[in-house]
Protein backbone atom coordinates (compact mmCIF):
# COMPACT_ATOMS: atom_id res chain seq x y z
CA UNK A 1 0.00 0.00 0.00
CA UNK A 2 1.14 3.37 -0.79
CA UNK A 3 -0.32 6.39 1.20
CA UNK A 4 0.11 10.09 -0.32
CA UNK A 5 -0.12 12.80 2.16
CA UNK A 6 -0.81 16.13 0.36
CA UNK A 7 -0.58 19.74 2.21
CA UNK A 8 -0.64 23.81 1.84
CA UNK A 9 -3.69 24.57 -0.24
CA UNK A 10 -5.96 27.28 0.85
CA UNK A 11 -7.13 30.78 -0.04
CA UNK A 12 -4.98 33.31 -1.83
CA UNK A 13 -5.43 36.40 -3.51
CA UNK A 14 -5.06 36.88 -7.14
CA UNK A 15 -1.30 37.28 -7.77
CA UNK A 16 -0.42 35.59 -4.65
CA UNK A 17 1.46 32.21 -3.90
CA UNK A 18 0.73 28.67 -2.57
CA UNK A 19 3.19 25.69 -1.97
CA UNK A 20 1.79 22.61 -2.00
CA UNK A 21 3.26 19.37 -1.02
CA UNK A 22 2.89 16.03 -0.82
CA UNK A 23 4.96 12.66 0.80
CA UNK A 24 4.78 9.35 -0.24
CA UNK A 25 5.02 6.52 2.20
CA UNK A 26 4.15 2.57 2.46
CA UNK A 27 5.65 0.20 -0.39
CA UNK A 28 6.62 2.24 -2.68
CA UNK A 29 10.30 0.22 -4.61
CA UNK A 30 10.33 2.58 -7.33
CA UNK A 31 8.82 5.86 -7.96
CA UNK A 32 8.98 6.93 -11.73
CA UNK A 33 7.16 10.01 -12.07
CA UNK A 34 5.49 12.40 -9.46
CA UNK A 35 3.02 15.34 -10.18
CA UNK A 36 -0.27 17.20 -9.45
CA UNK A 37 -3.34 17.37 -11.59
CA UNK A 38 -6.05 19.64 -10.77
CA UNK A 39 -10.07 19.24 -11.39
CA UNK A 40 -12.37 22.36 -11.50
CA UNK A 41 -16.05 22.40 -10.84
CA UNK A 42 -17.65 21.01 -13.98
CA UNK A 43 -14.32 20.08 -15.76
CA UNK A 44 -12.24 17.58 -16.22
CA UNK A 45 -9.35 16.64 -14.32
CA UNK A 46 -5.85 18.02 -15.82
CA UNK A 47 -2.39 17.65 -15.52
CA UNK A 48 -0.80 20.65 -14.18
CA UNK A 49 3.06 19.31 -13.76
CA UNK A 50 5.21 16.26 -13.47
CA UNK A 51 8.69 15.39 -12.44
CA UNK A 52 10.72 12.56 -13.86
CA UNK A 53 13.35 10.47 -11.52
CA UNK A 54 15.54 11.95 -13.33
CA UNK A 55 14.21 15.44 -13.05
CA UNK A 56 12.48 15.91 -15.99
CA UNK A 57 9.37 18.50 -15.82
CA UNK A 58 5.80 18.96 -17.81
CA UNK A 59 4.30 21.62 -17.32
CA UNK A 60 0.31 22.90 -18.47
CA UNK A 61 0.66 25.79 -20.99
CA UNK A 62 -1.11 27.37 -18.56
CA UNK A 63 0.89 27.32 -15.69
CA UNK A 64 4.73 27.58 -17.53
CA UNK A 65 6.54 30.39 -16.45
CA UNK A 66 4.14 30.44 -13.16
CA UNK A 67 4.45 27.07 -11.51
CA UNK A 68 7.32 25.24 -10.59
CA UNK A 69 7.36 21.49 -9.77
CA UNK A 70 10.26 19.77 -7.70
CA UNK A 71 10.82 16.85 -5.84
CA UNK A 72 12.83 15.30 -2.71
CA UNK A 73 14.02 11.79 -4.34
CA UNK A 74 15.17 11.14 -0.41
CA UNK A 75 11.77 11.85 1.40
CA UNK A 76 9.42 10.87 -1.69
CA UNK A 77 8.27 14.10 -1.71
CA UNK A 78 7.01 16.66 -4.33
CA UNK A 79 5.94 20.38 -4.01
CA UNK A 80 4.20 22.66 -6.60
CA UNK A 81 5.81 26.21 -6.28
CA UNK A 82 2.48 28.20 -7.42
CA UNK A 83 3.37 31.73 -7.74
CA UNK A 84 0.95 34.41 -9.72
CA UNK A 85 -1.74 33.08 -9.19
CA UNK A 86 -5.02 33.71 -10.77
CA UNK A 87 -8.84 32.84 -10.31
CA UNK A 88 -8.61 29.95 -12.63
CA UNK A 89 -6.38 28.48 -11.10
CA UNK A 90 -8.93 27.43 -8.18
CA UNK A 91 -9.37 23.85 -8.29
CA UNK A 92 -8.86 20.68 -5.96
CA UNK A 93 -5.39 19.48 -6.75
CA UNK A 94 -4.30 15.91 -6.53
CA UNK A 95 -1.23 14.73 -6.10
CA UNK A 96 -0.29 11.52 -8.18
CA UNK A 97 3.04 9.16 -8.19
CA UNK A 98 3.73 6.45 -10.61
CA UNK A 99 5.52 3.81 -9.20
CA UNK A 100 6.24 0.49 -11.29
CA UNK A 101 3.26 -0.38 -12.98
CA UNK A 102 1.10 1.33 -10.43
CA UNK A 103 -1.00 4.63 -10.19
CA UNK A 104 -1.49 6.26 -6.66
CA UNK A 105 -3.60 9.44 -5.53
CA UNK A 106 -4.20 11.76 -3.01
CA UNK A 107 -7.08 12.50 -1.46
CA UNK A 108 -7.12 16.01 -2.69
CA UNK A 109 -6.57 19.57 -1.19
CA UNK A 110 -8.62 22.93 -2.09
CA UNK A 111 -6.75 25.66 -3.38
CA UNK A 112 -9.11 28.88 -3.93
CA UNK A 113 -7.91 32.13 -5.72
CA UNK A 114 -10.32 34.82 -5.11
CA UNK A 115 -10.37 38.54 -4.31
């Protein structure tokens, strides 16, 4: 079993910041890929970024030059750097690892941009 512990949303301004992060723990041999997605009310859930093992990042076209994405290969962990942010960018965001030939989510934390 692999438990994902996500932290740091909340409610931020327009052109304010949010970290998020969130630590992997349980069985977890190999973790390929890390990353958040994101799902608004009435749409459907996207990615927003994803780190490689080997530190290679995706980002959404609408987040680049925004959002930053890094990891702690030693703690399992990954943060989302959100910086500028706007009022589409509320959403729940969901942190996701791929490890082997296995998919793994978190539960989900709220992060609300709004004036």
């Amino acid at each position: 079993q692999v438990q994902l512990v996500e932290s740091g949303g909340g409610l931020v301004q327009p052109g304010g910041s949010l970290r998020l992060s969130c630590a992997a723990s349980g069985s977890i041999f190999s973790i390929y890929a890390m990353g958040w997605y994101r799902q608004a009310p009435g749409k459907q859930r996207e990615l927003v970024a994803a780190i490689t093992s080997g530190g290679r990042r995706n980002y959404a076209d609408s987040v680049k030059g925004r959002f930053t994405i890094s990891r702690d290969n030693a703690k399992n962990t990954v943060y989302l750097q959100m910086n500028s942010l706007k009022t589409e960018d509320t959403a729940v965001y969901y942190c996701n690892v791929v490890a082997g030939t296995s998919d793994y989510w978190g539960q989900g934390t709220q992060v609300t941009v709004s004036s």
